[in-house]
PDB file of N, CA and C in Angstrom:
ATOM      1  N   UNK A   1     127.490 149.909  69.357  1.00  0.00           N
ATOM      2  CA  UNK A   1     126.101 150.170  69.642  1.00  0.00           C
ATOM      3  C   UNK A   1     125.983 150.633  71.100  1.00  0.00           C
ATOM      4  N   UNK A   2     125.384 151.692  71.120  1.00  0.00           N
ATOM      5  CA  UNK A   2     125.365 152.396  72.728  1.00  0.00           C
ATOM      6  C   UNK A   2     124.319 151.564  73.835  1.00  0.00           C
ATOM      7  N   UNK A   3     124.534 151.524  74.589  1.00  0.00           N
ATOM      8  CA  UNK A   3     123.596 150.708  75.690  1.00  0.00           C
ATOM      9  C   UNK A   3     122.864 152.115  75.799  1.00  0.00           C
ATOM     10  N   UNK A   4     121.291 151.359  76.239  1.00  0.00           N
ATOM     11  CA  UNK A   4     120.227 152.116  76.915  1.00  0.00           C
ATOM     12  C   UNK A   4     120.184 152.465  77.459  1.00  0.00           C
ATOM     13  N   UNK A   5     119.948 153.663  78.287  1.00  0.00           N
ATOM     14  CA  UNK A   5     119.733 153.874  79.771  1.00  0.00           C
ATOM     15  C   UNK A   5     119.007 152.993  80.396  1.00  0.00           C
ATOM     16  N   UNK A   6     119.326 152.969  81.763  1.00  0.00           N
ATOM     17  CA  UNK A   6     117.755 152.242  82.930  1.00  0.00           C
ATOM     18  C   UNK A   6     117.160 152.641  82.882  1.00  0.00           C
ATOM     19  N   UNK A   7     116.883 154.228  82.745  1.00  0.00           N
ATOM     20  CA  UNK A   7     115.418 154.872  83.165  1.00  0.00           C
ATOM     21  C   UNK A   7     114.697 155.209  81.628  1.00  0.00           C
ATOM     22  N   UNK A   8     115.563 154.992  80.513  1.00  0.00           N
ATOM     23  CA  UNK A   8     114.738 154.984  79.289  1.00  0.00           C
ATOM     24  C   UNK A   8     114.491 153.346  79.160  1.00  0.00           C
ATOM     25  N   UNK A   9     114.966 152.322  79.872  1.00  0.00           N
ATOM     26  CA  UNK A   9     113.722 150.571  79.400  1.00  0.00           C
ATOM     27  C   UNK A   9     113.047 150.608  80.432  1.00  0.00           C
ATOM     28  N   UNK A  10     113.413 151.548  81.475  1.00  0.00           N
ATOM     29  CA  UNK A  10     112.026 151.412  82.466  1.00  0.00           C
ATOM     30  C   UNK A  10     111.093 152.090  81.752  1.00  0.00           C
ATOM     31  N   UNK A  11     110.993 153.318  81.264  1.00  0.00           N
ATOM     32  CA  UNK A  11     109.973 153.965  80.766  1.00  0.00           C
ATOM     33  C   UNK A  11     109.452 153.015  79.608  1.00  0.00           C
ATOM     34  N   UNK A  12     110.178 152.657  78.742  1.00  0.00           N
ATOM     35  CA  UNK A  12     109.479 151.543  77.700  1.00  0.00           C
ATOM     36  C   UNK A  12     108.848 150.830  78.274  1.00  0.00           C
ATOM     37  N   UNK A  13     109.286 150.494  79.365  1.00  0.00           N
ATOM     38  CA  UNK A  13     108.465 149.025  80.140  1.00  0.00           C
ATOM     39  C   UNK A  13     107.326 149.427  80.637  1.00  0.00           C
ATOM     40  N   UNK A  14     107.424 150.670  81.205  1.00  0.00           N
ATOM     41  CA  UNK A  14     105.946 150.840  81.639  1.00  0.00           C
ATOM     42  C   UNK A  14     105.035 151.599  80.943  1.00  0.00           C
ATOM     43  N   UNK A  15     105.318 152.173  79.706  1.00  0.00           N
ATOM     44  CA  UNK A  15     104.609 152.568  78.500  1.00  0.00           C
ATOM     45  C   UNK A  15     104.045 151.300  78.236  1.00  0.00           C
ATOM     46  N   UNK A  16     104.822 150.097  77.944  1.00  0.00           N
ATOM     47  CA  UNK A  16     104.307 148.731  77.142  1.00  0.00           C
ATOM     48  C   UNK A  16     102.897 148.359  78.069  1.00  0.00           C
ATOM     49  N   UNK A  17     103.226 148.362  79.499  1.00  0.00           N
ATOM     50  CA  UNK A  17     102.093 147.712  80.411  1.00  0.00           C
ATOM     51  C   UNK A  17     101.111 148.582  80.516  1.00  0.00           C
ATOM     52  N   UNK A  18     101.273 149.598  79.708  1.00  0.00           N
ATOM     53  CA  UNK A  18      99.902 150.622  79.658  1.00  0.00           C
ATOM     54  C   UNK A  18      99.326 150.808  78.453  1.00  0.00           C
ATOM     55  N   UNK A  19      99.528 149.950  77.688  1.00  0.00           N
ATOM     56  CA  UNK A  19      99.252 149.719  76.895  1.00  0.00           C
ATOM     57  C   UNK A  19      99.306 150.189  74.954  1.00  0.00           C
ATOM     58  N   UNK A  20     100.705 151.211  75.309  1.00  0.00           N
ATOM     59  CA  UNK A  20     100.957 152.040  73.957  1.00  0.00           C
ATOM     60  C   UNK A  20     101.424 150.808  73.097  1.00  0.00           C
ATOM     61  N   UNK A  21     101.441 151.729  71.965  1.00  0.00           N
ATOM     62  CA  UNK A  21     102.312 151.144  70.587  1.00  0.00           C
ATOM     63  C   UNK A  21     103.563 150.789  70.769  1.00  0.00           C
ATOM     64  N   UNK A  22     104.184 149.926  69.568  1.00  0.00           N
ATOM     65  CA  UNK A  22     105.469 149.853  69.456  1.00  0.00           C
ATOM     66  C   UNK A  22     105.964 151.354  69.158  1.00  0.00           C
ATOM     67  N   UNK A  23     105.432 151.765  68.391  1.00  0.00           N
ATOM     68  CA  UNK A  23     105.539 152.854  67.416  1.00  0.00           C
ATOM     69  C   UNK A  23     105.661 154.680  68.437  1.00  0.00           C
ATOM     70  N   UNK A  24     104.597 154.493  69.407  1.00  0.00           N
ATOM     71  CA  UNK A  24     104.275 155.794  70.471  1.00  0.00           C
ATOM     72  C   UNK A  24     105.397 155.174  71.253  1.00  0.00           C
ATOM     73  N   UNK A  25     106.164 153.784  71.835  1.00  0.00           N
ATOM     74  CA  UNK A  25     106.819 154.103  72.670  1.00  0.00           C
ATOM     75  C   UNK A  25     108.287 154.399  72.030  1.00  0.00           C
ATOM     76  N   UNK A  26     108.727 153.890  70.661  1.00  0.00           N
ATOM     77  CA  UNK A  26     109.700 154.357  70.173  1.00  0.00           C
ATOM     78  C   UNK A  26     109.832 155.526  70.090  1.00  0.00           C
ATOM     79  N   UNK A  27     108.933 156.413  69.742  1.00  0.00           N
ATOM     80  CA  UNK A  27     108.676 158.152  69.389  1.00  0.00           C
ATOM     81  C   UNK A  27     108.668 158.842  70.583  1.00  0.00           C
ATOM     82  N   UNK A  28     108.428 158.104  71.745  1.00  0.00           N
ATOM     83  CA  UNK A  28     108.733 158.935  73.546  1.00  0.00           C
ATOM     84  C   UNK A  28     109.889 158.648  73.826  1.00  0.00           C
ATOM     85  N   UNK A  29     110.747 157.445  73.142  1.00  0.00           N
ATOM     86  CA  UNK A  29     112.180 156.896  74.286  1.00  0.00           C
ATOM     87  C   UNK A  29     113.286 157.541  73.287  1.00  0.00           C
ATOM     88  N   UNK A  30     113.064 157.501  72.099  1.00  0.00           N
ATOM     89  CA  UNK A  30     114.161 157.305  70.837  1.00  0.00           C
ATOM     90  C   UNK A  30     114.467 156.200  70.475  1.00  0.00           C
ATOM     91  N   UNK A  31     114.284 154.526  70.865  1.00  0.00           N
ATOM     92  CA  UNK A  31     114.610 153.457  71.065  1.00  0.00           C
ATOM     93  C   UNK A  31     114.034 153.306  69.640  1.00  0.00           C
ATOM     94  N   UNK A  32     114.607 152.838  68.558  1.00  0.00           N
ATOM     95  CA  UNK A  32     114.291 152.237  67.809  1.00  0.00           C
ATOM     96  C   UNK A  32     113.244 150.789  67.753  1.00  0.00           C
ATOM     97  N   UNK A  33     112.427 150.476  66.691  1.00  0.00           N
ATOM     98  CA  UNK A  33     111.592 149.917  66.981  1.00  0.00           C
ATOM     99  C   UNK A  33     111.623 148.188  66.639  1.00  0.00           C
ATOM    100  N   UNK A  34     112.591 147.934  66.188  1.00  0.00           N
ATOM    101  CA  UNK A  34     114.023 146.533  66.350  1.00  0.00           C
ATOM    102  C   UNK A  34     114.214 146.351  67.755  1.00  0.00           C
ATOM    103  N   UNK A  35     114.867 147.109  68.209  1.00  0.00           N
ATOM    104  CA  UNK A  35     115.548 147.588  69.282  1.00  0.00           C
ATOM    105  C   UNK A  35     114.069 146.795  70.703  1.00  0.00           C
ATOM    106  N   UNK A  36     113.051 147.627  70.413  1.00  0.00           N
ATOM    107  CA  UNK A  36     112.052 147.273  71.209  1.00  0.00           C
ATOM    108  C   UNK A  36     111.535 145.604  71.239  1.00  0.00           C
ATOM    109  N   UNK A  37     111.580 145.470  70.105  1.00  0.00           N
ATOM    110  CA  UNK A  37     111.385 144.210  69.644  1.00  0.00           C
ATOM    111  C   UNK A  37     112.228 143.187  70.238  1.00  0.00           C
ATOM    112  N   UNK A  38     113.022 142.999  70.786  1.00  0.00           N
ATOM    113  CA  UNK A  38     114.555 142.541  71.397  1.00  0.00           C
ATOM    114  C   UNK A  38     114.352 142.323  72.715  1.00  0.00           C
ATOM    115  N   UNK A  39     114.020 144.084  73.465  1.00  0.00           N
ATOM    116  CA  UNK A  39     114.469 143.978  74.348  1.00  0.00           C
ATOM    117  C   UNK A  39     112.565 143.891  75.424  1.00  0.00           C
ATOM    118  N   UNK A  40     111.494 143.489  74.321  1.00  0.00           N
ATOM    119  CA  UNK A  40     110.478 142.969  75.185  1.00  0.00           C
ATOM    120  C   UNK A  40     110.430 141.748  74.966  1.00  0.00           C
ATOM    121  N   UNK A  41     111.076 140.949  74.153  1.00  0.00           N
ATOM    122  CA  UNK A  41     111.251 139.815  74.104  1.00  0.00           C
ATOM    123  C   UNK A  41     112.052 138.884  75.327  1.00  0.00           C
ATOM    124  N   UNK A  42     113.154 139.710  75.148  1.00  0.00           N
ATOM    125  CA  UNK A  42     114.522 139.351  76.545  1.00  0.00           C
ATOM    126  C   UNK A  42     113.462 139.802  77.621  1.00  0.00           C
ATOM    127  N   UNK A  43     113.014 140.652  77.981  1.00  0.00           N
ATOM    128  CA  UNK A  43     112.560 141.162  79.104  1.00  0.00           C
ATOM    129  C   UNK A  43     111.435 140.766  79.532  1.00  0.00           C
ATOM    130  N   UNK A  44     110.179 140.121  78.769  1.00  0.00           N
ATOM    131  CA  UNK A  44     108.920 139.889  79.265  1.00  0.00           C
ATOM    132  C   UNK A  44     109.297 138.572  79.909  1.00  0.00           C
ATOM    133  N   UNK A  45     110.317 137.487  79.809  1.00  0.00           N
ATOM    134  CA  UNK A  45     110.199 136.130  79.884  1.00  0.00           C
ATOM    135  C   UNK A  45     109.477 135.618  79.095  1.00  0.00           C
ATOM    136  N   UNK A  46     109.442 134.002  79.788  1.00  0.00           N
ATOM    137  CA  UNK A  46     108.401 133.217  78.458  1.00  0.00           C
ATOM    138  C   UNK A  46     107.568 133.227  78.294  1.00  0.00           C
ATOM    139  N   UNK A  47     106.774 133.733  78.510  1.00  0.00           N
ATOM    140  CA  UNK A  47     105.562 134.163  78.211  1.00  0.00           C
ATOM    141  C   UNK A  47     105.047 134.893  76.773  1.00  0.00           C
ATOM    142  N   UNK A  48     106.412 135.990  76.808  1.00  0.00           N
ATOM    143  CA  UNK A  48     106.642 136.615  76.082  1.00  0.00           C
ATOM    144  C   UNK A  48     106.596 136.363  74.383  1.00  0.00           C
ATOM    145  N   UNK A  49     105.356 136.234  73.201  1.00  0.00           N
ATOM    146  CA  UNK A  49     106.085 135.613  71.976  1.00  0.00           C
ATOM    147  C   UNK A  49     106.509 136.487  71.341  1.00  0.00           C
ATOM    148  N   UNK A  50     106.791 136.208  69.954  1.00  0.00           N
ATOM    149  CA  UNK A  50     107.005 136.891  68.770  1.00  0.00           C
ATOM    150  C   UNK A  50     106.386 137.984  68.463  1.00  0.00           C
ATOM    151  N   UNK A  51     106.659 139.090  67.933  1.00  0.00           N
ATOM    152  CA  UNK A  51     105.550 139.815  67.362  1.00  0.00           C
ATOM    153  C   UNK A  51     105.466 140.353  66.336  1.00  0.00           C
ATOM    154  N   UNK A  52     104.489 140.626  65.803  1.00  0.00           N
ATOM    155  CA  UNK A  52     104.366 141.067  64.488  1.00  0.00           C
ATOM    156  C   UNK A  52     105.021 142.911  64.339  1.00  0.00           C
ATOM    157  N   UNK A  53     105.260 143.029  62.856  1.00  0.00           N
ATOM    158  CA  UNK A  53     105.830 144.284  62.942  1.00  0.00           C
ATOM    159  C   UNK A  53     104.385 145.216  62.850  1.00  0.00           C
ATOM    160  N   UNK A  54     104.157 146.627  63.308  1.00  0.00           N
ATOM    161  CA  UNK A  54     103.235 147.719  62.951  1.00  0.00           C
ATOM    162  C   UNK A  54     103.238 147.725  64.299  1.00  0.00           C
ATOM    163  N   UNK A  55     102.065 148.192  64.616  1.00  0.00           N
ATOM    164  CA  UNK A  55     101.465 149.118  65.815  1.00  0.00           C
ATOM    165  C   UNK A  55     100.605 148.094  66.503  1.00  0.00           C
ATOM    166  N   UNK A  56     101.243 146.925  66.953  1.00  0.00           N
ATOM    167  CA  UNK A  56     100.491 146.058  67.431  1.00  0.00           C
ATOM    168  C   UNK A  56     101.322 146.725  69.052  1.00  0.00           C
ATOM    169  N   UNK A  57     100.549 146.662  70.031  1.00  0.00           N
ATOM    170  CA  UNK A  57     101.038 147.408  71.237  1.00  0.00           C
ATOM    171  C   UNK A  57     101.282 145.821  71.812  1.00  0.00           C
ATOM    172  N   UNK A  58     102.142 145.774  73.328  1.00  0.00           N
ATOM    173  CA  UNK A  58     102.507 144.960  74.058  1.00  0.00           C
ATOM    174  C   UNK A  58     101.072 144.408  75.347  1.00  0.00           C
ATOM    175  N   UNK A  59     100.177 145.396  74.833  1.00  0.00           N
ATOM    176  CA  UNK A  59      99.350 145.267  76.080  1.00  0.00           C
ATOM    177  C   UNK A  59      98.427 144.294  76.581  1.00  0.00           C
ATOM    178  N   UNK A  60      98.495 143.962  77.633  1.00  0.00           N
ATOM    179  CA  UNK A  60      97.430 142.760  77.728  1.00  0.00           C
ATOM    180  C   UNK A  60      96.528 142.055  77.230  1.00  0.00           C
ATOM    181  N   UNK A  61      95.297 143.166  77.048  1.00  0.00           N
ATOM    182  CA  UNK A  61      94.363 142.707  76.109  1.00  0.00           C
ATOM    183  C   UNK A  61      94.883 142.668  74.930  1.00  0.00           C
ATOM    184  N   UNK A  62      95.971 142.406  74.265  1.00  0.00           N
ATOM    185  CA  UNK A  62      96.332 142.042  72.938  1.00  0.00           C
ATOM    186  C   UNK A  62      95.921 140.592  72.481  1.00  0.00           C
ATOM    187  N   UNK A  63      95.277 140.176  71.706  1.00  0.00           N
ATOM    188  CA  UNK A  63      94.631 138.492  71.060  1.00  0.00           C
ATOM    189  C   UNK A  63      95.898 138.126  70.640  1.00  0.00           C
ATOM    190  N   UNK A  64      96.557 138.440  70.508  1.00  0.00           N
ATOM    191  CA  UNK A  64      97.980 137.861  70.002  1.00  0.00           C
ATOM    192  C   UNK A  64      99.176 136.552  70.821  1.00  0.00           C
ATOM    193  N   UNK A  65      98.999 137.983  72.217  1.00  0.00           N
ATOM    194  CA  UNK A  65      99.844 137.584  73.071  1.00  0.00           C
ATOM    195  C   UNK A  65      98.838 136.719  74.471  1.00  0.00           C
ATOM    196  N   UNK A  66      97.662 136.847  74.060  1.00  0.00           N
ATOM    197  CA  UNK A  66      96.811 136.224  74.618  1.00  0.00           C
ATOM    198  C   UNK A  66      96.511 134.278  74.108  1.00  0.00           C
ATOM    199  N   UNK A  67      96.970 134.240  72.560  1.00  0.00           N
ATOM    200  CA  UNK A  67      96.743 133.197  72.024  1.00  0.00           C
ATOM    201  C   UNK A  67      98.044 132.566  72.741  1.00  0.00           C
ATOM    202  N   UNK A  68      99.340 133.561  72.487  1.00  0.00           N
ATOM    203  CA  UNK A  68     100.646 132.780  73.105  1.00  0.00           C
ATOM    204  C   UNK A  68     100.762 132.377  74.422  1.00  0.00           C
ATOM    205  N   UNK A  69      99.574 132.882  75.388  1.00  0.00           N
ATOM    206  CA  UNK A  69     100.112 132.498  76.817  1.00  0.00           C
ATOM    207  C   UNK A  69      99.013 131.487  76.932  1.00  0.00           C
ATOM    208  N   UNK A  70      98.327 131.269  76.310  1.00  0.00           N
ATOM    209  CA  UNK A  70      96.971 129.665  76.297  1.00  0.00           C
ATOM    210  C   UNK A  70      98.175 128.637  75.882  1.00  0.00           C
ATOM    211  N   UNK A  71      98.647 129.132  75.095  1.00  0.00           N
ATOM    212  CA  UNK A  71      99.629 127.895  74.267  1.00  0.00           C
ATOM    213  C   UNK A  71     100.501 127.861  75.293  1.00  0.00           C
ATOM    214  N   UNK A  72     101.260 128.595  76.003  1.00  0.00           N
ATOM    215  CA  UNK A  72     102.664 128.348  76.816  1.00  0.00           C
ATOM    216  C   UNK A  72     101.882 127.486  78.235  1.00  0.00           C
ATOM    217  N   UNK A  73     100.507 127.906  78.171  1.00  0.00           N
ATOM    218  CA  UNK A  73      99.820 126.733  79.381  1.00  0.00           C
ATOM    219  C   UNK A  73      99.675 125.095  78.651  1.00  0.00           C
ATOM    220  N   UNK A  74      99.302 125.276  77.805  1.00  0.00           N
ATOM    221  CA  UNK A  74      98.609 124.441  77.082  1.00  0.00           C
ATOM    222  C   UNK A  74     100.209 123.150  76.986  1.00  0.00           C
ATOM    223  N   UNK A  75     101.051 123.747  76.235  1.00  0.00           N
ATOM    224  CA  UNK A  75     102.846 123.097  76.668  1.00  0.00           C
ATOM    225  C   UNK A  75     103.052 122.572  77.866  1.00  0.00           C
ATOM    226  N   UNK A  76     103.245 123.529  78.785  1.00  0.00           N
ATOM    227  CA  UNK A  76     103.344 123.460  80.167  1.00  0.00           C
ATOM    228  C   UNK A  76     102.451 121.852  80.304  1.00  0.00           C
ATOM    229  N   UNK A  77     100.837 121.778  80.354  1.00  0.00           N
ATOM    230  CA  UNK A  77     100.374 120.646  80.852  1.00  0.00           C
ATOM    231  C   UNK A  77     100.759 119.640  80.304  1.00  0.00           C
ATOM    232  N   UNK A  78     100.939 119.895  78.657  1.00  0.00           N
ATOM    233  CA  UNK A  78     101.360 118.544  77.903  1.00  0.00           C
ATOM    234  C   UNK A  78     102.478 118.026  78.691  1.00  0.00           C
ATOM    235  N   UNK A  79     103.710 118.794  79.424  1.00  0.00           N
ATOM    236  CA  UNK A  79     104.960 117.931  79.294  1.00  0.00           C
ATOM    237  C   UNK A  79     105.026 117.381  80.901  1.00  0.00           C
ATOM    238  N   UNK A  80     103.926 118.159  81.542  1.00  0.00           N
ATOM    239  CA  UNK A  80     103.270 117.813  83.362  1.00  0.00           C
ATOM    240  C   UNK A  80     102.969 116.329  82.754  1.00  0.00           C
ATOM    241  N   UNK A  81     101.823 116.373  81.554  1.00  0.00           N
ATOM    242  CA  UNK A  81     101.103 114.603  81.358  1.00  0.00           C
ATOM    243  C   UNK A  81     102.716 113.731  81.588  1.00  0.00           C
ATOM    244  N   UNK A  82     103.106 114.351  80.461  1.00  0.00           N
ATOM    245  CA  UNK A  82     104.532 113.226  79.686  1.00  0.00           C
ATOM    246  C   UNK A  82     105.102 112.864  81.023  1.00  0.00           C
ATOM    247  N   UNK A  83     105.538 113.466  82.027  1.00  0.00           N
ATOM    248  CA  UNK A  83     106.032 113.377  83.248  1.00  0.00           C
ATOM    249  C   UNK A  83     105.487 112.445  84.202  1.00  0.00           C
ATOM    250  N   UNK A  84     104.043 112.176  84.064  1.00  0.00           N
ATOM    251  CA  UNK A  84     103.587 111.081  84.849  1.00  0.00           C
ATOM    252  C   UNK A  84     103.663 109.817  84.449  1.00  0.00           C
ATOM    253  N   UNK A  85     103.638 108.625  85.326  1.00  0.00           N
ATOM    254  CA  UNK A  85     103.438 107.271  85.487  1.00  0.00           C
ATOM    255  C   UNK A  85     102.887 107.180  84.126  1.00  0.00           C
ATOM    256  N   UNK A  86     102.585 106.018  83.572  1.00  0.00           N
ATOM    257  CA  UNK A  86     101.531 105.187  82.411  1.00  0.00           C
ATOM    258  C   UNK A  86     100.538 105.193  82.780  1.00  0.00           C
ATOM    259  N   UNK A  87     100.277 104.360  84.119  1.00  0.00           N
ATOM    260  CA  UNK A  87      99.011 104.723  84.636  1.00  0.00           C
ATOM    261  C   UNK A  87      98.438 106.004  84.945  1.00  0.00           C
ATOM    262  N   UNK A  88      99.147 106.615  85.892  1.00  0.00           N
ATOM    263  CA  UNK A  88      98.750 108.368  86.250  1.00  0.00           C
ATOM    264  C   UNK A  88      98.335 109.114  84.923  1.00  0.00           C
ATOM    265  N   UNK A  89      99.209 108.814  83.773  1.00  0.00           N
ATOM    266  CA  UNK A  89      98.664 108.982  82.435  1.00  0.00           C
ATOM    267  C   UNK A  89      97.257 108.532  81.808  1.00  0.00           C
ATOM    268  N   UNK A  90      97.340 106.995  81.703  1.00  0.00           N
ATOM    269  CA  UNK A  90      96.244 106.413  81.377  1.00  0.00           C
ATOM    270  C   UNK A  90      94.874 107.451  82.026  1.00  0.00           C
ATOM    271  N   UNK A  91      95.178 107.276  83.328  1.00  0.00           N
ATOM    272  CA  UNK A  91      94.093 107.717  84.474  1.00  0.00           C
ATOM    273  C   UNK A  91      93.284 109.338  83.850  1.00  0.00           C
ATOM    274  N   UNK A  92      94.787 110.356  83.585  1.00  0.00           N
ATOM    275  CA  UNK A  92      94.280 111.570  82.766  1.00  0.00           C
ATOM    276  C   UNK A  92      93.392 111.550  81.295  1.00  0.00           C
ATOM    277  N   UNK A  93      94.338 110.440  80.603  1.00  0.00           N
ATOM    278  CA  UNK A  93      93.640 110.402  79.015  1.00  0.00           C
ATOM    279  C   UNK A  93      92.044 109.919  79.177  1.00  0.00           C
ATOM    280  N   UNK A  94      91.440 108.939  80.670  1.00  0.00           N
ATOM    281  CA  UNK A  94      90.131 108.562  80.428  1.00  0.00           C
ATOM    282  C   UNK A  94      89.349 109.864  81.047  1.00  0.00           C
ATOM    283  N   UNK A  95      89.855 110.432  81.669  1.00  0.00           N
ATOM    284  CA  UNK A  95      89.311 111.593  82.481  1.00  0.00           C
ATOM    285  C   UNK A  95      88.982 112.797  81.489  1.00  0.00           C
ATOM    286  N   UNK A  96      90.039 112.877  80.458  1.00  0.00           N
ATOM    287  CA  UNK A  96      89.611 113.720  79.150  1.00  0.00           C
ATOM    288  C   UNK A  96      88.737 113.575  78.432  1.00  0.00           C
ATOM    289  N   UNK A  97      89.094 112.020  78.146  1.00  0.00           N
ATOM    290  CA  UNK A  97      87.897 111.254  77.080  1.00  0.00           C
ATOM    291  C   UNK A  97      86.569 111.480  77.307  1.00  0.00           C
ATOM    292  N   UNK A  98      85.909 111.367  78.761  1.00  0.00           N
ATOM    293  CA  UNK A  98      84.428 111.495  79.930  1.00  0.00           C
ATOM    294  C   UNK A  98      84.255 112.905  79.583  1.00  0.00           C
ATOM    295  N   UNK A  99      85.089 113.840  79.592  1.00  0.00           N
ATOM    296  CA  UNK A  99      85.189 115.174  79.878  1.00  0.00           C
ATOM    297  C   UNK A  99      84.565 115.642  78.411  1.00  0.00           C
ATOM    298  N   UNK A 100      85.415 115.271  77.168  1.00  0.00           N
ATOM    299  CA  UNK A 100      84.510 115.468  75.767  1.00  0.00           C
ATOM    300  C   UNK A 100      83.398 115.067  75.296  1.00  0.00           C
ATOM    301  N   UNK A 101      82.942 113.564  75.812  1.00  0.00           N
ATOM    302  CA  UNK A 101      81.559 112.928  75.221  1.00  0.00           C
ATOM    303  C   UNK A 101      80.304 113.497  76.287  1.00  0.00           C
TER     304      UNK A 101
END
């Protein structure tokens, strides 16, 4: 399997942050659209989730990748709680509790 050029995943990369298709940036690079799938995965970091196959683009305003980075916060605080004291804990869970009623 041939490696990519640099200057064809740079161009993917900055097609993706402008918001094209999977599909328009495969059809500008030649990069197959597997291939893309892979290497915005490896490349975005964690942030980065899964994605669905079609013409769902990489771009910001995507609800997709918008639901995945609430959740990668949402993780993140859970395992900040788990990390504190019982008390420092306790202290958060009544502060939530006040916060809902």
């Amino acid at each position: 399997m041939p490696r990519i050029a640099k200057e064809t995943k740079e161009l993917a990369f900055k097609m993706s942050d402008e918001g094209k298709t999977t599909r328009e940036i495969s059809e500008a690079t030649g990069i197959k659209i597997p291939t893309l799938y892979n290497m915005f995965r490896k490349g975005a970091g964690a942030a980065a989730p899964k994605t669905v196959t079609g013409s769902i683009g990489f771009s910001p305003d995507n609800p997709f990748l918008n639901k995945a980075r609430e959740w990668e916060t949402v993780k993140a605080l859970i395992n900040k709680i788990d990390s504190l004291s019982e008390t420092s804990r306790q202290m958060v869970f009544e502060h939530l509790a006040k916060k809902q009623s």
